[in-house]
Protein backbone atom coordinates (compact mmCIF):
# COMPACT_ATOMS: atom_id res chain seq x y z
CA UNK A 1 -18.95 -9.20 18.41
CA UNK A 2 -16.98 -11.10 15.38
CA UNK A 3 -14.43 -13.68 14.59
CA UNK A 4 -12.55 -12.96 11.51
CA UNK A 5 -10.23 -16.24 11.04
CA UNK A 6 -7.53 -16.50 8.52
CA UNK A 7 -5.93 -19.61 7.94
CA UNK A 8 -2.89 -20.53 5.85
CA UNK A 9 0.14 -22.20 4.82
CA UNK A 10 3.90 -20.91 5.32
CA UNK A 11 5.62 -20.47 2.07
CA UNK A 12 7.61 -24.13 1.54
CA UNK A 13 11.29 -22.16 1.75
CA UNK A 14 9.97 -20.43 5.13
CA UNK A 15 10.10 -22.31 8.62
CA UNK A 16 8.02 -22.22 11.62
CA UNK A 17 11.22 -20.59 13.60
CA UNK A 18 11.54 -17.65 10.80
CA UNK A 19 8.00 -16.88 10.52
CA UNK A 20 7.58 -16.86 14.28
CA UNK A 21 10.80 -13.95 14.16
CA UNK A 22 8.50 -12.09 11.71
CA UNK A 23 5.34 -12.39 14.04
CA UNK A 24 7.04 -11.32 17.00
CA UNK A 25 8.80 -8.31 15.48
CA UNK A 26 6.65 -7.23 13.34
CA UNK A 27 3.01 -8.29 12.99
CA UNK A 28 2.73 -8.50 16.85
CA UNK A 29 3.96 -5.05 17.25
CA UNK A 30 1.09 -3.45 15.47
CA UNK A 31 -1.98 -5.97 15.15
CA UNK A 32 -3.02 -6.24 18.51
CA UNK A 33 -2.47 -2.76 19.05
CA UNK A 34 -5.06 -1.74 16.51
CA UNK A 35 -7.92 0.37 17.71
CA UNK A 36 -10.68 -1.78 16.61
CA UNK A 37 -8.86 -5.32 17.41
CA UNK A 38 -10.36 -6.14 20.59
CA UNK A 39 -8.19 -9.42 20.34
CA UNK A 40 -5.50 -11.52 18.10
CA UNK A 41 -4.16 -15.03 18.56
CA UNK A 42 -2.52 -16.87 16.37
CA UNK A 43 -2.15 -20.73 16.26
CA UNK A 44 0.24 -23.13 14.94
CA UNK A 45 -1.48 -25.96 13.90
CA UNK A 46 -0.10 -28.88 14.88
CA UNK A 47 -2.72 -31.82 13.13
CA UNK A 48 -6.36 -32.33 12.81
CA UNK A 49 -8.45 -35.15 13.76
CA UNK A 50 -7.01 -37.75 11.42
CA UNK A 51 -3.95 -37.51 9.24
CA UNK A 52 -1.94 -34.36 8.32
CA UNK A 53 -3.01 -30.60 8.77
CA UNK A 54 -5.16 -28.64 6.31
CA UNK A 55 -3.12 -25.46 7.45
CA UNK A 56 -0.11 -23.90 9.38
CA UNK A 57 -1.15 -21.05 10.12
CA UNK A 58 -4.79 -19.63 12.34
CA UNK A 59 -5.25 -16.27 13.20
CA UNK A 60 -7.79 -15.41 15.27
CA UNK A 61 -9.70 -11.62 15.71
CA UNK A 62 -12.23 -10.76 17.78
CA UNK A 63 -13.72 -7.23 15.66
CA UNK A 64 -17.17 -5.34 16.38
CA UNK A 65 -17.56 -6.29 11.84
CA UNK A 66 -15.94 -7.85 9.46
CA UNK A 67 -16.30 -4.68 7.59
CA UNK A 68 -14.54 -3.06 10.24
CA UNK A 69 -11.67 -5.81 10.44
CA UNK A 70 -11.33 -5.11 6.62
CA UNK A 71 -10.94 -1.30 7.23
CA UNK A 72 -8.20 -1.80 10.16
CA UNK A 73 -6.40 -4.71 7.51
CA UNK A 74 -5.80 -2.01 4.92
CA UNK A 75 -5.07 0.90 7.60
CA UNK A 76 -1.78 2.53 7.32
CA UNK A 77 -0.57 1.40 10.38
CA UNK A 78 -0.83 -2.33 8.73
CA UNK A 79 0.96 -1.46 5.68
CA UNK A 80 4.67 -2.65 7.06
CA UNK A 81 3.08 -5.97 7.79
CA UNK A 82 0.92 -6.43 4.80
CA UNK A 83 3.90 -5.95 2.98
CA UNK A 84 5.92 -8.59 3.97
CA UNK A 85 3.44 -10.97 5.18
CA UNK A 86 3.36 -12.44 1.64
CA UNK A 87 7.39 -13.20 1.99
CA UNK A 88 6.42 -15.69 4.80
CA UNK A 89 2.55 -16.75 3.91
CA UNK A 90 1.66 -18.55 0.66
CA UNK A 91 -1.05 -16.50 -0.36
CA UNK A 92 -2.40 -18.74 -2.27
CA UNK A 93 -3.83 -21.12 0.21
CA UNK A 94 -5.26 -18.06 2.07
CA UNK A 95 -8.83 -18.58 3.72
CA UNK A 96 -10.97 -16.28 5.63
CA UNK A 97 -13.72 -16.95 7.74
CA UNK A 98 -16.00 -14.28 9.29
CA UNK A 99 -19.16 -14.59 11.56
CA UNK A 100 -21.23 -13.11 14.74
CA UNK A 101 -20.03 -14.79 18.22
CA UNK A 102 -23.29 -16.76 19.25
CA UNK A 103 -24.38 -15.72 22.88
């Protein structure tokens, strides 16, 4: 098994409460339900150890690949929320982490 994690920043005109509307009616509609998402949080971040956040923004997969997380990101059943993602994130501060789940 795999953890893909993205982690981001909302767009500065978007809030937490519009970008959670978008979440629940659109990306959580069809992410989790994808055949080769075996799970999908995702995490408002609310500091870090310190001062400040790095982020807003964590989503978290559990995929058999990252290869195969890539595949189900550009599947046509993702296209409605890859459109409009970029309305909400600021792509621009976009990270993605991928590795094996230690056992």
């Amino acid at each position: 098994m795999h953890k893909v994690i993205a982690m981001y920043n909302l767009k500065k005109d978007i809030t937490v409460k519009k970008y959670k509307d978008w979440l629940v009616n659109v990306e959580m509609k069809v992410t989790p339900n994808l055949p080769d998402i075996h799970s999908f949080e995702v995490v408002e971040v609310k500091g870090k150890d310190g001062h400040g956040k790095i982020y807003s923004i964590i989503e978290d997969f559990t995929v058999d690949s990252y290869k195969i997380w890539k595949k189900a990101m550009s599947s046509n059943a993702m296209k409605e929320v890859s459109s409009s993602w970029g309305d909400y994130a600021d792509e621009s501060t976009l990270k993605i982490l991928h590795g094996e789940i230690i056992k």
